[in-house]
C-alpha atoms as a PDB file:
ATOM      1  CA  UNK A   1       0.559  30.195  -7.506  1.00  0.00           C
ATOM      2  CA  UNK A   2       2.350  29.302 -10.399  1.00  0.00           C
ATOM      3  CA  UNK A   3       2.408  25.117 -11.189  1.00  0.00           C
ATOM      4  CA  UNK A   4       5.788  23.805 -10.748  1.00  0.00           C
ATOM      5  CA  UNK A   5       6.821  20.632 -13.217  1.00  0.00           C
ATOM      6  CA  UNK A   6       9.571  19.496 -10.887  1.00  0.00           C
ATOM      7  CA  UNK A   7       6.733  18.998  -7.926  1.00  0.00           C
ATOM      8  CA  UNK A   8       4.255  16.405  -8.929  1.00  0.00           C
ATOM      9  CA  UNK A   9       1.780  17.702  -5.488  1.00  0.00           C
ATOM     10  CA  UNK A  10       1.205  20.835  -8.115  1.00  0.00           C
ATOM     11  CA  UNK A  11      -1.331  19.912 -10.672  1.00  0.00           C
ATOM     12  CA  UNK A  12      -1.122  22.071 -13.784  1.00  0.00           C
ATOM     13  CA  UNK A  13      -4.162  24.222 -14.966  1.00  0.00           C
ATOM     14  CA  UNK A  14      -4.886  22.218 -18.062  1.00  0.00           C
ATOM     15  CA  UNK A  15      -4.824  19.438 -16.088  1.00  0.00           C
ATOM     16  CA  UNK A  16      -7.583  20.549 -13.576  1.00  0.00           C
ATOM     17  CA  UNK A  17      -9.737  21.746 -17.123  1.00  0.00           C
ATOM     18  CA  UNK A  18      -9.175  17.867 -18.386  1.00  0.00           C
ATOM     19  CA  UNK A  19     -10.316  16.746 -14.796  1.00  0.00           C
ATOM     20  CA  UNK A  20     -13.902  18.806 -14.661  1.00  0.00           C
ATOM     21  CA  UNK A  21     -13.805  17.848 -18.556  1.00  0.00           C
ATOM     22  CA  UNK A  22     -14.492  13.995 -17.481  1.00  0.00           C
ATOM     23  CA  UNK A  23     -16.224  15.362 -14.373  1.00  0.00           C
ATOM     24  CA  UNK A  24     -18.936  17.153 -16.564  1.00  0.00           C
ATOM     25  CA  UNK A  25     -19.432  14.337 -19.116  1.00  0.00           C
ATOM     26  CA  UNK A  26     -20.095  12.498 -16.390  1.00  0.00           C
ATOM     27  CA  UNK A  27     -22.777  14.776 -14.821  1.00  0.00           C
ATOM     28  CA  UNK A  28     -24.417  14.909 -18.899  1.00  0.00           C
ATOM     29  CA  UNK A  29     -24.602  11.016 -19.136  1.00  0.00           C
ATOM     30  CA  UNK A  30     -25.976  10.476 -15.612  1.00  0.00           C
ATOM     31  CA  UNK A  31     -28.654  12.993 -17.095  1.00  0.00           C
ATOM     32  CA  UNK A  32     -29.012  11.366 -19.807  1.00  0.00           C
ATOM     33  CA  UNK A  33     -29.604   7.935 -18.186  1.00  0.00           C
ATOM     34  CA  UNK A  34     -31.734   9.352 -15.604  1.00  0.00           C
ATOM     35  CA  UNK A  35     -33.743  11.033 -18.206  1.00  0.00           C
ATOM     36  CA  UNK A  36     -34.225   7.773 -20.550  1.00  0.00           C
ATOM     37  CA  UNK A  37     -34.880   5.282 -17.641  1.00  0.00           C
ATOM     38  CA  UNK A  38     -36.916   7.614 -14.997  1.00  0.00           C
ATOM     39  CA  UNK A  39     -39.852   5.439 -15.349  1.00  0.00           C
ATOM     40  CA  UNK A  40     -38.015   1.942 -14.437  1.00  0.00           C
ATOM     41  CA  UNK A  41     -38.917   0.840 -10.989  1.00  0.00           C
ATOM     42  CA  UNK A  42     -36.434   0.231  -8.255  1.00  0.00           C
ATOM     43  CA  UNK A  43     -37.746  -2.821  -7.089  1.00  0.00           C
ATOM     44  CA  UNK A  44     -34.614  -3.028  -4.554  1.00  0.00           C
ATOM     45  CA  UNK A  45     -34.839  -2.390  -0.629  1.00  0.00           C
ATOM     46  CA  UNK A  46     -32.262   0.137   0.734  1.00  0.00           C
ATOM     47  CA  UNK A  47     -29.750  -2.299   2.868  1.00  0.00           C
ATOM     48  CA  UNK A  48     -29.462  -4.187  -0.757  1.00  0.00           C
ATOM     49  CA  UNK A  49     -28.588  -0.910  -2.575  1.00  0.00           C
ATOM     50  CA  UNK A  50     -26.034  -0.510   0.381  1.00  0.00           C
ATOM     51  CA  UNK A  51     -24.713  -4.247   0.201  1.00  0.00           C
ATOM     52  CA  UNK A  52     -24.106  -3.538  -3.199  1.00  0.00           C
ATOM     53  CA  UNK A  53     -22.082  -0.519  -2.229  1.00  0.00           C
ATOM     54  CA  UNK A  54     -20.543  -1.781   0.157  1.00  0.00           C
ATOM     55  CA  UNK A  55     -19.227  -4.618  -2.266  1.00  0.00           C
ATOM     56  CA  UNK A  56     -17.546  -1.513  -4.428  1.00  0.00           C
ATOM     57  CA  UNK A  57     -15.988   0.404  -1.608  1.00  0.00           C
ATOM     58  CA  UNK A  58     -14.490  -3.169  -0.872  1.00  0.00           C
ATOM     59  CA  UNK A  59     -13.321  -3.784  -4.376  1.00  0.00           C
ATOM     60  CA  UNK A  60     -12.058  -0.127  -4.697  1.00  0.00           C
ATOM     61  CA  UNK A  61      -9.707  -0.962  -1.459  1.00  0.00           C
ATOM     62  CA  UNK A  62      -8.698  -4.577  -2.187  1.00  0.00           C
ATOM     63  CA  UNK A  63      -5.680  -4.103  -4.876  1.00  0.00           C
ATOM     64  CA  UNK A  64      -4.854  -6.400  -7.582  1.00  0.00           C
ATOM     65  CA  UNK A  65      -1.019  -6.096  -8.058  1.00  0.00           C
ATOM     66  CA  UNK A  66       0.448  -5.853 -11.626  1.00  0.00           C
ATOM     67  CA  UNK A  67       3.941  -5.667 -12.998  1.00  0.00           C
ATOM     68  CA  UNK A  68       5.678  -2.210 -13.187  1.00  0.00           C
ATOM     69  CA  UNK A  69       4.353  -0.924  -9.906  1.00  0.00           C
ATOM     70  CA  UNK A  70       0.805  -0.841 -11.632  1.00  0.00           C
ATOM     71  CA  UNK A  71      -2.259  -2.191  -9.362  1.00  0.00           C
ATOM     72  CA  UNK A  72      -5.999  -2.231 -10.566  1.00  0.00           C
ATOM     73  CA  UNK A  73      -9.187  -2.942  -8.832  1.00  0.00           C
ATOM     74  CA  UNK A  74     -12.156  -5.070  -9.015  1.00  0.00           C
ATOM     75  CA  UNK A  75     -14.730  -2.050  -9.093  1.00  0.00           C
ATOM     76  CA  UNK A  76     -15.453  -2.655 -12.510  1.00  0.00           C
ATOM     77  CA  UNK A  77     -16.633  -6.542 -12.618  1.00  0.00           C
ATOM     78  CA  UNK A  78     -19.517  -5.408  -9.302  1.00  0.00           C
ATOM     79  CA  UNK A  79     -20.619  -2.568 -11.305  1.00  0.00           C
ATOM     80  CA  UNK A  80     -21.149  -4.674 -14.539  1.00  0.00           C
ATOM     81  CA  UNK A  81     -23.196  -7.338 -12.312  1.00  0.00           C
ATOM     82  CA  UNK A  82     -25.206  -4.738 -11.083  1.00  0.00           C
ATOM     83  CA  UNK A  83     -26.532  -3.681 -14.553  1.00  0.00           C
ATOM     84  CA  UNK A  84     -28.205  -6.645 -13.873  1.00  0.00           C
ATOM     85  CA  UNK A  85     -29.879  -5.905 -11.247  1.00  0.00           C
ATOM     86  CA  UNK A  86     -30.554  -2.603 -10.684  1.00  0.00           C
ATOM     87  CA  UNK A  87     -31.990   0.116 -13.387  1.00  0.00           C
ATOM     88  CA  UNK A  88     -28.947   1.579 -15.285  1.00  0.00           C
ATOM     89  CA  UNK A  89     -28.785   5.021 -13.986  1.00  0.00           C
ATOM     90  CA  UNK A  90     -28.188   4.130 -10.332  1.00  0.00           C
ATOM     91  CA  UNK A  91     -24.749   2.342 -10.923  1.00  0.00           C
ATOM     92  CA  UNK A  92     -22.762   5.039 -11.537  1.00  0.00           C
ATOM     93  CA  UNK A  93     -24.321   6.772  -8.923  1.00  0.00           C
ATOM     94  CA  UNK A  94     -23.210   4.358  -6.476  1.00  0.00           C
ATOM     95  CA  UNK A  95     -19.599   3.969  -7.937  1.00  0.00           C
ATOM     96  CA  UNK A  96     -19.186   7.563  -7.506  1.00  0.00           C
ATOM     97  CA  UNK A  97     -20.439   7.427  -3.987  1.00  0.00           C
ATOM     98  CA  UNK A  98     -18.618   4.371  -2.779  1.00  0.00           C
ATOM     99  CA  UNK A  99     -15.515   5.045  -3.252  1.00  0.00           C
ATOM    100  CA  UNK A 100     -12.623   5.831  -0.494  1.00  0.00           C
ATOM    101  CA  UNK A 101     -10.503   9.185   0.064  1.00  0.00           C
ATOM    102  CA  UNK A 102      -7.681   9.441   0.335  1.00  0.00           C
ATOM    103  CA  UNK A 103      -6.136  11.622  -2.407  1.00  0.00           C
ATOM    104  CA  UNK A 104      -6.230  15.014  -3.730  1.00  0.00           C
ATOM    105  CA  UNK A 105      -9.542  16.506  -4.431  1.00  0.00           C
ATOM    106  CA  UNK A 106      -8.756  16.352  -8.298  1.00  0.00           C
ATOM    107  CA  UNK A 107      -7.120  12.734  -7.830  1.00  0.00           C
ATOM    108  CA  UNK A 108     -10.692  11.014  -6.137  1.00  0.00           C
ATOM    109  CA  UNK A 109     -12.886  13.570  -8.578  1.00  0.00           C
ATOM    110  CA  UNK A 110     -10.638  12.607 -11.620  1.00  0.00           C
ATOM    111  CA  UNK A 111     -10.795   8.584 -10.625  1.00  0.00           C
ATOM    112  CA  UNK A 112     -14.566   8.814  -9.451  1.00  0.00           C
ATOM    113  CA  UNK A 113     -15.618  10.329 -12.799  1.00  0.00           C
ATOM    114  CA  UNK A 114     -13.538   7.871 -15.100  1.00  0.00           C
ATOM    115  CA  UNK A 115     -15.045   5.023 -13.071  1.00  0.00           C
ATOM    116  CA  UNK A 116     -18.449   5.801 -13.787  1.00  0.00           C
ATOM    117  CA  UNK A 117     -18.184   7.492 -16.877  1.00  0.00           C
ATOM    118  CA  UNK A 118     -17.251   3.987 -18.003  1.00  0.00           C
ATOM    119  CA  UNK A 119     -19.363   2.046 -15.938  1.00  0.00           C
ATOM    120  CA  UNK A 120     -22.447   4.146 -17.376  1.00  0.00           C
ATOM    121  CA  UNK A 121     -21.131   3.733 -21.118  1.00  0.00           C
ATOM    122  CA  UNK A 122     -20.685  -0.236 -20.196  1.00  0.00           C
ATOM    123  CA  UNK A 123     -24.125  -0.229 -18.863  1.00  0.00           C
ATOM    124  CA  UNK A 124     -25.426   1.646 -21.868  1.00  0.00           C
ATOM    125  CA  UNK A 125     -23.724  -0.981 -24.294  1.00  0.00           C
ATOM    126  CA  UNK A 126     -24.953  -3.635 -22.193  1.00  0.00           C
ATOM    127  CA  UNK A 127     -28.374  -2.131 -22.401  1.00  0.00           C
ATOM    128  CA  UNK A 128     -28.072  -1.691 -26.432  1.00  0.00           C
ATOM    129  CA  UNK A 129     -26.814  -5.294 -26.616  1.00  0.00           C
ATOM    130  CA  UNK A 130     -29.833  -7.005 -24.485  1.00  0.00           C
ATOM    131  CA  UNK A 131     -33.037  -5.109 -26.207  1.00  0.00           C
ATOM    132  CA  UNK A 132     -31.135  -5.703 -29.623  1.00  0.00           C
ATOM    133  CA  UNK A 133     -29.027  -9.035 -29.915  1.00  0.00           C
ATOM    134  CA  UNK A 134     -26.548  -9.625 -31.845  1.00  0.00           C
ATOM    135  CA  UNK A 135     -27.003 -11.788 -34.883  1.00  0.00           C
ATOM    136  CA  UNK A 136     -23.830 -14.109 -35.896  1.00  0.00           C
ATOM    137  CA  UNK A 137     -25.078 -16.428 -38.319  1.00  0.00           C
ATOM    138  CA  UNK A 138     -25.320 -20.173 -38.025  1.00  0.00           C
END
């Protein structure tokens, strides 16, 4: 079936390569942090892990209304609080899982990947930023 520009329910083929693009570099730096921080302890019971989840599906749903049409979430201020709490390669995990359908399969894999593609680079920064502070002078 050939994509059709006047029907926006047709996603173009580039755009599904651009979509497993972010999917993929997601996949390599939830390796990557699972590799580096395998030997942390998760010193959490399971009904906190799912609190915590919970509290992200709930944020995902609950929409902050901008100008232009535009809405945002919340998703992103629970998943920086739990890089404080939980080891750093379990948050985007858990972003990824708890979030709602709703959409096209490339829509949800496109806006689960982004999510914690940049929740896992926040973390990482966050990580960088605690083991190394910052000096700014007197």
């Amino acid at each position: 079936m050939t994509p059709n520009p006047s029907n926006p329910e047709v996603s173009p083929f580039k755009l599904h390569y651009f979509i497993i693009g972010v999917f993929l570099g997601f996949l390599f730096v939830e390796g990557c942090l699972i590799f580096s921080f395998r030997n942390e302890p998760l010193r959490y019971a399971l009904w906190e892990i799912l609190f915590w989840g919970l509290l992200l599906y709930w944020s995902v749903r609950v929409r902050i209304h901008l100008p232009f049409q535009a809405s945002m979430s919340q998703l992103f201020v629970f998943a920086l609080a739990m890089f404080v709490l939980f080891p750093l390669w379990i948050v985007p995990i858990l972003v990824v899982l708890f979030q709602g359908g709703g959409n096209k399969w490339y829509k949800q894999l496109f806006n689960r990947s982004q999510d914690a593609l940049a929740s896992a680079v926040a973390g990482l920064v966050w990580h960088f930023f605690t083991q190394n502070p910052l000096y700014l002078g007197q």
